[in-house]
Protein backbone atom coordinates (compact mmCIF):
# COMPACT_ATOMS: atom_id res chain seq x y z
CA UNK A 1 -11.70 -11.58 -15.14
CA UNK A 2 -11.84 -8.38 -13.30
CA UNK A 3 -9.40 -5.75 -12.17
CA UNK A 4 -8.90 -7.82 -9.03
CA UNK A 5 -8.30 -10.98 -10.34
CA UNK A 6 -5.76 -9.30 -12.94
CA UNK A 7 -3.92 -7.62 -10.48
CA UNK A 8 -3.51 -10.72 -8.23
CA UNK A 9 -2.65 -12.97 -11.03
CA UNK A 10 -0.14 -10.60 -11.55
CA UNK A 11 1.20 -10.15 -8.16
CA UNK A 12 1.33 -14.01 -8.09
CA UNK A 13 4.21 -13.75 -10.98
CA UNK A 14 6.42 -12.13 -9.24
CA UNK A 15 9.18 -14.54 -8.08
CA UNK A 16 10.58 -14.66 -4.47
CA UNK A 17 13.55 -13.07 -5.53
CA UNK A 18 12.10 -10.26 -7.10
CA UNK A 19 9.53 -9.68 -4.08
CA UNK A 20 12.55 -9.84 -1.90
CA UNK A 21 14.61 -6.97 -3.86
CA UNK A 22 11.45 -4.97 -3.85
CA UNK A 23 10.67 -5.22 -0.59
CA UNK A 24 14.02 -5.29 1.71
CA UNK A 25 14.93 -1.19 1.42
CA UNK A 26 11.28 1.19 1.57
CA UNK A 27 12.99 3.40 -0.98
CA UNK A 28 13.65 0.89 -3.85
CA UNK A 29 9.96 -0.41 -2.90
CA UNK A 30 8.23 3.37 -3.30
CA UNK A 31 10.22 3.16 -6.61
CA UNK A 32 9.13 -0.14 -8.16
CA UNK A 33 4.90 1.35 -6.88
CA UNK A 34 6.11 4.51 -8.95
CA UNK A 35 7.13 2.50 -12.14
CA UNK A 36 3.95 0.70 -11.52
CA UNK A 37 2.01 4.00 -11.33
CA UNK A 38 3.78 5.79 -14.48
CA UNK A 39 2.37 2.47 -16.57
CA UNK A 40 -1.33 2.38 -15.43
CA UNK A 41 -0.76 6.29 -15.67
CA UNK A 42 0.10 6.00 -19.47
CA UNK A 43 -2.89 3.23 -20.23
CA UNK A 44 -4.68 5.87 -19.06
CA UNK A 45 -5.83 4.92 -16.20
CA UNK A 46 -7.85 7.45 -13.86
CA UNK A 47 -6.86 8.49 -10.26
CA UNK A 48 -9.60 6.89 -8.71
CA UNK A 49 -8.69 3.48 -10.70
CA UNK A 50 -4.92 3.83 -9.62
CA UNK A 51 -6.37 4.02 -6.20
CA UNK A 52 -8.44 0.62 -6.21
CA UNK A 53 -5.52 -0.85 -8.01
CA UNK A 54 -3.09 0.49 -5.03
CA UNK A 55 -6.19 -0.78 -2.44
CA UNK A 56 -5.41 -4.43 -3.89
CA UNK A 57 -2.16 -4.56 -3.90
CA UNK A 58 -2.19 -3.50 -0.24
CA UNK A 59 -4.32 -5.78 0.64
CA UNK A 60 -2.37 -8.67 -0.56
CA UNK A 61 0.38 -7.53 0.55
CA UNK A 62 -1.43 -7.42 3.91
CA UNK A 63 -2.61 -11.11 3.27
CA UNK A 64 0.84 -12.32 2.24
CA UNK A 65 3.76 -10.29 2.90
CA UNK A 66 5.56 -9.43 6.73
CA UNK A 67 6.79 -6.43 6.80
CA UNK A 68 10.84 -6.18 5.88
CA UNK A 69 11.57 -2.92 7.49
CA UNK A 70 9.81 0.00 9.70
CA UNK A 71 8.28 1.93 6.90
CA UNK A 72 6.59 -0.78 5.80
CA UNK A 73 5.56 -2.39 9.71
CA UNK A 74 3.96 1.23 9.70
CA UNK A 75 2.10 0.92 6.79
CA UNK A 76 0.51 -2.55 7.52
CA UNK A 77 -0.42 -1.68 10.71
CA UNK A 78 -2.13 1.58 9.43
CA UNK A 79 -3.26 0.00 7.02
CA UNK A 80 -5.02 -2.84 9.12
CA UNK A 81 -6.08 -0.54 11.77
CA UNK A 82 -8.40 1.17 9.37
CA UNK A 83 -11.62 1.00 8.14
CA UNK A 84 -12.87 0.52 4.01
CA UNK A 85 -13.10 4.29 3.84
CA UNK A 86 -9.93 5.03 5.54
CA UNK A 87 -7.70 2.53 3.54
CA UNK A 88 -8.95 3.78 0.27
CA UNK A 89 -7.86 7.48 1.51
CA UNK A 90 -4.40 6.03 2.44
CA UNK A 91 -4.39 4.37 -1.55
CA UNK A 92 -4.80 8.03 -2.60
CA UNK A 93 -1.89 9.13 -0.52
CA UNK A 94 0.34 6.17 -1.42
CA UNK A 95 -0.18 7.34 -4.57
CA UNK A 96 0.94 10.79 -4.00
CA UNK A 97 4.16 9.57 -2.23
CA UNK A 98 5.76 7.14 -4.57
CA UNK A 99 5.15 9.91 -7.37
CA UNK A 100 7.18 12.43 -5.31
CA UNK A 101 9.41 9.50 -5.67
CA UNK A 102 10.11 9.26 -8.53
């Protein structure tokens, strides 16, 4: 199974009640992404795996998810709107911003 697979077969375990407390207020989501960062930070993952990590969880939550406030209508739009290359530079700089948040 690789790291996509993993990741979505986690995503999938979430419950609806869960995603919905994560995803309602931008600032309690940028938290839960910088719990999630701290953890693959201290299995040691590497920047550049955090970032393909962050790329699939974006993209499912592209696939899956509308958009529960501005912040995040911004986001999926950006994050549409640009190409391989571009959304892999906007993984990096999630990154950065939910560990300012936390």
């Amino acid at each position: 199974m690789d790291m996509k697979d993993k990741v979505q077969k986690e995503l999938g375990k979430v419950s609806d009640e869960t995603k919905e407390e994560i995803l309602e207020n931008f600032n309690q989501f940028k938290q839960y992404l910088a719990e999630k960062v701290e953890l693959g930070e201290n299995m040691g993952l590497s920047e550049e795996k955090l970032a393909k990590t962050t790329e699939i969880v974006a993209n499912y939550l592209a696939k899956h998810e509308n958009p529960r406030n501005r912040e995040e209508n911004i986001l999926m739009e950006l994050w549409n709107s640009g190409s391989k290359e571009e959304q892999h530079t906007l993984a990096h700089m999630l990154l950065k911003m939910v560990r300012k948040a936390s």
